[in-house]
Protein backbone atom coordinates (compact mmCIF):
# COMPACT_ATOMS: atom_id res chain seq x y z
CA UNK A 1 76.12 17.78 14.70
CA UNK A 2 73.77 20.06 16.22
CA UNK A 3 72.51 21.31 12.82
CA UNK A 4 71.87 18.20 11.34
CA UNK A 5 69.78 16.97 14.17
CA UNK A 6 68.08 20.19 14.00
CA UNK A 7 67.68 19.52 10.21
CA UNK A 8 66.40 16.02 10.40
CA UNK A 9 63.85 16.69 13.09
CA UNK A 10 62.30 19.19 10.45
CA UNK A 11 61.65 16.65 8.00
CA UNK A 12 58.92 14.89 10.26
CA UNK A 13 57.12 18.52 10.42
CA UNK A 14 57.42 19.31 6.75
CA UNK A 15 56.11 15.77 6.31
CA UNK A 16 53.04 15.54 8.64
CA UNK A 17 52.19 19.74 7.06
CA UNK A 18 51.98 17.84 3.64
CA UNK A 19 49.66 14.75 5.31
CA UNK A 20 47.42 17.48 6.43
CA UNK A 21 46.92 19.66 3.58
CA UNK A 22 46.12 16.55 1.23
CA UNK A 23 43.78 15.45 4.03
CA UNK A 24 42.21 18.51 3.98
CA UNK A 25 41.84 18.79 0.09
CA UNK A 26 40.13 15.29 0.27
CA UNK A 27 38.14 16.48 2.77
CA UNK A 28 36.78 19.66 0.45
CA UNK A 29 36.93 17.55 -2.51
CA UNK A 30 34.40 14.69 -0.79
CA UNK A 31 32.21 18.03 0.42
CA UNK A 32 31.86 19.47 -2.89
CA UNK A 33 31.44 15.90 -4.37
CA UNK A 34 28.48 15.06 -2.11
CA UNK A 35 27.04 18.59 -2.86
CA UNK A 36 27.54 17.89 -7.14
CA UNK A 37 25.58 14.83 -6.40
CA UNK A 38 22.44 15.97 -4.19
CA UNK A 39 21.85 19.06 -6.89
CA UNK A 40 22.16 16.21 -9.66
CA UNK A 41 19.48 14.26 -7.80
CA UNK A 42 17.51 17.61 -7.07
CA UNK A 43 17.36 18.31 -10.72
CA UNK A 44 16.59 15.02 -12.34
CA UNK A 45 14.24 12.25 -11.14
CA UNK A 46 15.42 9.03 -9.42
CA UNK A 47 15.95 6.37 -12.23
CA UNK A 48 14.97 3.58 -9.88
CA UNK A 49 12.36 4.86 -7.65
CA UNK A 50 10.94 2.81 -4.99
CA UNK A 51 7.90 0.52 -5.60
CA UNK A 52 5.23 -0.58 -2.78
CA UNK A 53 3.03 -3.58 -3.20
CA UNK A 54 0.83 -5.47 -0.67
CA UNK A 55 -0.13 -8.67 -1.10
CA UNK A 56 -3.84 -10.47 -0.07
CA UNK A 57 -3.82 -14.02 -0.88
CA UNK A 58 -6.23 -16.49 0.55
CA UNK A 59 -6.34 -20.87 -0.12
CA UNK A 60 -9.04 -20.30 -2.45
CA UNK A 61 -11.61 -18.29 -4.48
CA UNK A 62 -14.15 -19.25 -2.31
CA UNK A 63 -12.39 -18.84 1.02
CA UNK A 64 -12.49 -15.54 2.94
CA UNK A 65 -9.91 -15.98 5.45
CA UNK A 66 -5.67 -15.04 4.10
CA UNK A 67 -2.66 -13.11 4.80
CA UNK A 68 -1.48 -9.60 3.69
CA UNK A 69 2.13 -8.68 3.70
CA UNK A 70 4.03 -5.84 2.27
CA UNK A 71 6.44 -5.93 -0.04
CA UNK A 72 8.81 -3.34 -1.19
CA UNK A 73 11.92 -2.95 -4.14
CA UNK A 74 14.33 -0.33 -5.70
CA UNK A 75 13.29 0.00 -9.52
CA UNK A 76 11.49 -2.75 -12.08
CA UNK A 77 13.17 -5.42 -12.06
CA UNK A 78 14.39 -5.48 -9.02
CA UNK A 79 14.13 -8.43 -5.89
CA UNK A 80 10.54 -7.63 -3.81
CA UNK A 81 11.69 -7.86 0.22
CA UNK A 82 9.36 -8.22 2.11
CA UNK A 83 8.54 -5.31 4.91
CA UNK A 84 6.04 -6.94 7.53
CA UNK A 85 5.09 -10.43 9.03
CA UNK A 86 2.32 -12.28 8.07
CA UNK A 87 -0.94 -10.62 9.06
CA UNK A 88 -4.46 -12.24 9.23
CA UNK A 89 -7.13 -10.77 6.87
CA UNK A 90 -10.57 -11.45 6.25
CA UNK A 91 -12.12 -10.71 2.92
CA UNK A 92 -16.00 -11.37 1.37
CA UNK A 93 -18.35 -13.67 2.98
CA UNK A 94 -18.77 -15.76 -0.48
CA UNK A 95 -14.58 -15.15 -1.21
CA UNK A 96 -13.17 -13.50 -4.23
CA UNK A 97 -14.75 -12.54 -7.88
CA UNK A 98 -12.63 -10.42 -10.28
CA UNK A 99 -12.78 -6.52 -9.96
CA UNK A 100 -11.97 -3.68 -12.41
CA UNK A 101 -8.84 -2.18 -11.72
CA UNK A 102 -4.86 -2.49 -13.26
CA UNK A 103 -4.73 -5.51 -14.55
CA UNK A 104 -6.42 -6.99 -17.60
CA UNK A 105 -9.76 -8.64 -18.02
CA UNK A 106 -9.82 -12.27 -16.51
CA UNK A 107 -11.97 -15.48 -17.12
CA UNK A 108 -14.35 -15.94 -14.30
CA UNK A 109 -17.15 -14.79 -12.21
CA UNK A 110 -16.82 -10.76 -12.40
CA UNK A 111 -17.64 -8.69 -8.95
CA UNK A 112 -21.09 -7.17 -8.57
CA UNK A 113 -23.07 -4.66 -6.48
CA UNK A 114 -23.69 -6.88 -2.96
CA UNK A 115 -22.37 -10.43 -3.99
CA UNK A 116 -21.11 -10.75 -0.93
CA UNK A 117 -17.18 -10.91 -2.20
CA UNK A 118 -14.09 -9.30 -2.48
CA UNK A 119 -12.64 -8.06 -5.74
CA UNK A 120 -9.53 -10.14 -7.06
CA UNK A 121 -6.80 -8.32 -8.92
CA UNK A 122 -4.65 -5.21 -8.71
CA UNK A 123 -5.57 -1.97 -7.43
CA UNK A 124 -3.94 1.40 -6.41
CA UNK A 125 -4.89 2.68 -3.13
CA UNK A 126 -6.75 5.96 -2.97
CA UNK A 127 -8.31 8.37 -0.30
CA UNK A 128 -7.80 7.39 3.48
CA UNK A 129 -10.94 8.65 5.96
CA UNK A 130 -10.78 8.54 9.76
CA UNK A 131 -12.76 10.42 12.27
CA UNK A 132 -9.17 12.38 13.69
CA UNK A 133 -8.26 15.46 12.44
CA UNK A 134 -5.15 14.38 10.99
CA UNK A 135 -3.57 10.51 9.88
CA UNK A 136 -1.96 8.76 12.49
CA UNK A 137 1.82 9.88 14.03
CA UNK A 138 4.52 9.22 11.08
CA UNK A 139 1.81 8.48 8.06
CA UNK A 140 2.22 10.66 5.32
CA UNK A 141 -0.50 9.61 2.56
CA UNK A 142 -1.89 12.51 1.21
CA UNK A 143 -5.50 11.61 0.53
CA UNK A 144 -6.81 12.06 3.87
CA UNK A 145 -10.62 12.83 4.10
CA UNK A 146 -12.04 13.57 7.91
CA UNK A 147 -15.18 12.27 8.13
CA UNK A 148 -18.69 14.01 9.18
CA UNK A 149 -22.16 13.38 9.68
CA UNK A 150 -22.73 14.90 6.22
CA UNK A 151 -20.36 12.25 4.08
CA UNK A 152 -21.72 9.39 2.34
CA UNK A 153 -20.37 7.00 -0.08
CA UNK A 154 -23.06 5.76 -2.76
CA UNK A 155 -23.57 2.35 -3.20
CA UNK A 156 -26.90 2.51 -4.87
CA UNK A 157 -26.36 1.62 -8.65
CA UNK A 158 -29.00 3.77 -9.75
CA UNK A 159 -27.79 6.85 -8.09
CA UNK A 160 -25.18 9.68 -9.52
CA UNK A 161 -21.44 9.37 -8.48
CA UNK A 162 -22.14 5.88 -7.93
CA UNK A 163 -18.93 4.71 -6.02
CA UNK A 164 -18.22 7.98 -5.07
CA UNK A 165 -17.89 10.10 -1.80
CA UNK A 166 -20.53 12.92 -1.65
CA UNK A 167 -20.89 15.26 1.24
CA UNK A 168 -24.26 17.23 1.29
CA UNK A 169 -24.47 20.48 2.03
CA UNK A 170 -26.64 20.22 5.52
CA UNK A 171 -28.31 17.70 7.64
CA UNK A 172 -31.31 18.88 8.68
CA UNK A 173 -32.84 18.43 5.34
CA UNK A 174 -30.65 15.42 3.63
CA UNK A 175 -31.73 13.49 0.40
CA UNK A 176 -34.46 11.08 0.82
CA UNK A 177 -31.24 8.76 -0.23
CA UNK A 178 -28.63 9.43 2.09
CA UNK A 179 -29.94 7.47 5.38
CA UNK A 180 -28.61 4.46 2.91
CA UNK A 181 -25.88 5.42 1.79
CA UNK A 182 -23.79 7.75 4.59
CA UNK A 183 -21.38 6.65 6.52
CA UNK A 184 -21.33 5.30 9.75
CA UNK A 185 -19.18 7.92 11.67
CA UNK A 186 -20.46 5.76 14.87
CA UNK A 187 -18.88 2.37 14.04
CA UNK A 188 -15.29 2.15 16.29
CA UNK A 189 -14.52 -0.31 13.50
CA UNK A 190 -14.65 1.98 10.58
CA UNK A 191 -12.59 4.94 12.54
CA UNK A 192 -9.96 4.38 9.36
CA UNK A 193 -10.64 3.53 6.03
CA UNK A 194 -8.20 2.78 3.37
CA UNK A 195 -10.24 2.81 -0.06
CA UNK A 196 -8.81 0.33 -2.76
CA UNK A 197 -9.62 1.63 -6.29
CA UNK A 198 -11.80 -1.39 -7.59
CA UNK A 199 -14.39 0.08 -10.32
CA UNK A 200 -12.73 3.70 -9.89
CA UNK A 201 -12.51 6.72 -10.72
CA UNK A 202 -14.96 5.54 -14.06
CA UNK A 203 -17.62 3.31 -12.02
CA UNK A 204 -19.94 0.93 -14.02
CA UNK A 205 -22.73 0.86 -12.06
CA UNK A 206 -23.57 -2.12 -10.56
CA UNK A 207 -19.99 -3.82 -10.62
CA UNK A 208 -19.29 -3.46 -6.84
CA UNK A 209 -18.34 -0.20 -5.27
CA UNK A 210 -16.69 0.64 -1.62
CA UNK A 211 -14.22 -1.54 -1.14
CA UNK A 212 -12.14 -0.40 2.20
CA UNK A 213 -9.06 -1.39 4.27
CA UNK A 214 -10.59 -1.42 7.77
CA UNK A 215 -10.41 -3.25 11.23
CA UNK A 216 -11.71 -6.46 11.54
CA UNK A 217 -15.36 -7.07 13.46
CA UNK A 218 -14.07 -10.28 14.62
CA UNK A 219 -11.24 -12.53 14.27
CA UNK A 220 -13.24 -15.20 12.34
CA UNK A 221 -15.70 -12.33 10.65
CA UNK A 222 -15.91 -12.03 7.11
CA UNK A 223 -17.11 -8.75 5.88
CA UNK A 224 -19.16 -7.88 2.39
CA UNK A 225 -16.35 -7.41 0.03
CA UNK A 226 -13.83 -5.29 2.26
CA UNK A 227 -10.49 -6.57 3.62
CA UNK A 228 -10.38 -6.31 7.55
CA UNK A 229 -7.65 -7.14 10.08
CA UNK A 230 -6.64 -5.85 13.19
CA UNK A 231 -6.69 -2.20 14.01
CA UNK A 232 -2.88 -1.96 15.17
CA UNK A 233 -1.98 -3.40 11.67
CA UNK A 234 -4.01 -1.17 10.13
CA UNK A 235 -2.13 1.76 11.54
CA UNK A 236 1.30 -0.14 10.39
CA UNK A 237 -0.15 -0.20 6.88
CA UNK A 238 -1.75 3.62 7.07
CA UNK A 239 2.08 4.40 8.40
CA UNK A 240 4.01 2.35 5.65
CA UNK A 241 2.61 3.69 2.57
CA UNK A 242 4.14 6.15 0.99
CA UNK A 243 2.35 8.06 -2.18
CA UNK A 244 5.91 8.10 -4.09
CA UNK A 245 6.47 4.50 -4.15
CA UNK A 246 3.12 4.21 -5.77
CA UNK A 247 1.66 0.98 -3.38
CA UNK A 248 -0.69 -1.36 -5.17
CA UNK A 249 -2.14 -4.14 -3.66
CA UNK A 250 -2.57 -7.20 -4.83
CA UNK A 251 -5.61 -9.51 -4.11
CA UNK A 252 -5.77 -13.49 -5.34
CA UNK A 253 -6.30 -16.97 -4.13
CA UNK A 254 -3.00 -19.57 -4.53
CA UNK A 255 -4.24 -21.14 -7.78
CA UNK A 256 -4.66 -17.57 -9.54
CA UNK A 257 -1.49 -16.27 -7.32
CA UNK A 258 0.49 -19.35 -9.02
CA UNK A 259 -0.88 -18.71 -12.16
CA UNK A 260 -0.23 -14.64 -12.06
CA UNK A 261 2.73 -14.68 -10.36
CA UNK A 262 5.45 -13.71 -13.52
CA UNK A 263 2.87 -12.33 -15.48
CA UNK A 264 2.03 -9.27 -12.74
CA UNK A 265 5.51 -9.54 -11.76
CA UNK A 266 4.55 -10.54 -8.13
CA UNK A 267 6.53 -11.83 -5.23
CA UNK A 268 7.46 -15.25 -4.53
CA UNK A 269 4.11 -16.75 -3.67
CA UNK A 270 5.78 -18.53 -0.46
CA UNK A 271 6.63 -15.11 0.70
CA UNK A 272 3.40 -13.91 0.52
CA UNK A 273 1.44 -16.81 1.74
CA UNK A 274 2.72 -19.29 4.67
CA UNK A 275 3.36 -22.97 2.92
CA UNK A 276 1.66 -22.26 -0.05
CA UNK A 277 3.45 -25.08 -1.79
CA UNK A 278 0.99 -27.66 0.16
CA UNK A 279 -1.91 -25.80 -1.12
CA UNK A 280 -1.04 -25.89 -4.65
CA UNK A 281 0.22 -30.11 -4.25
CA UNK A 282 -3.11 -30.44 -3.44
CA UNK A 283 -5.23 -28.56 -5.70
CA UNK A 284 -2.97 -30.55 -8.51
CA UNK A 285 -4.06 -34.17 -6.81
């Protein structure tokens, strides 16, 4: 009797030896598995990479005060979610005219040098400049210019690298230009600048040139043709980007947003604008 106790009460051992050692293969097995799959990703790029895209929209082309919010979404195709509240932005004086940048040439009044407006469309974003050494904590852009006394960024049409930045070589004997065109290091408001790519890197001269992401002046203050908002968003936005996912932003009234909005393959226009859908009943009354 003895024996077969002794017997039985191997089984259990025998049993939980074999639970273990086909635990532990899974185990190795799930290892090697999650190794197979990072040197597969390491050695071929992501098929559905992730796409940026910020969004300016304001009532009208004439208006200059809107909303910016980012947007963000795994592959083309795929839903845009959106990655930040509403936040308040002030464009041109005079409102919107059409810039040069990704999209295709549209009906309307086109942007020029000092009109006073911001250019509608779609743009990459390019170089960031700040007076720091470095871009805020966590931002990881990669065009980061630190500005000196010795930058400028020509907005003369009838200079050379007309929407450009040039840095001299010394100040004590500058070009009889560059009083004009430099920029102001001194102005709190322009300690970062995000520059949108309107009429770049191949500038026509005369079709509207430095067009920055930078804080507002005011709450209520439109600016020349820039998009301003608050500083602290600015730093979200600075932060958020990332050079991979390729951000463009997006600048258009409601009607044009409406109208553009499956062609550009935009987001819902009442995710990027709070009640749009009034705006556009009454532009059709």
């Amino acid at each position: 009797m003895n024996y077969i106790v002794s017997k039985m009460d191997a089984r259990p051992n025998k049993t939980l030896f074999i639970v273990l050692f086909i635990g532990l293969l899974v185990v190795l097995f799930s290892l090697f598995l999650l190794y197979f799959i990072d040197k597969i990703e390491r050695m071929f790029p992501k098929k559905f990479p992730k796409q940026q895209k910020i969004t300016v929209v304001v009532p009208t082309p004439t208006s200059c005060e809107g909303y910016m919010r980012f947007f963000e979404r795994i592959g083309d195709g795929g839903q845009w979610t959106s990655e930040s509240d509403f936040i308040p932005v002030l464009i041109g004086r005079n409102g919107l005219s059409w810039g040069r940048g990704l999209h295709d040439i549209q009906e309307g009044e086109q942007k020029k040098e000092g009109d006073g407006k911001t250019p509608a469309g779609i743009f990459n974003l390019g170089l960031i400049m700040g007076v720091a050494k470095e871009l805020p904590l966590g931002a990881s852009w990669p065009l980061y210019h630190k500005k000196s006394p010795l930058d400028a960024w020509i907005e003369d049409p009838t200079l050379p690298h007309y929407n450009h930045l040039v840095t001299i070589s010394e100040a004590s004997s500058p070009p009889t230009w560059f009083e004009k065109q430099r920029l102001r290091i001194e102005d709190p408001h322009l300690e970062w600048m995000v520059f949108i790519e309107h009429n770049y890197p191949d500038a026509i001269p005369g079709m509207g040139s430095a067009v920055f992401l930078h804080e507002r002046y005011g709450e209520h203050t439109p600016t020349s043709g820039c998009v301003a908002m608050e500083k602290e968003r600015l730093i979200e936005l600075i932060r958020w980007i990332s050079y991979d996912a390729k951000p463009k932003i997006v600048i258009l009234s409601i009607p044009d947003y409406a109208r553009l909005q499956i062609q550009w393959d935009l987001p819902p226009l009442h995710q990027a604008y709070p009640e749009a859908f009034l705006i556009v009943n009454q532009n059709k009354q």
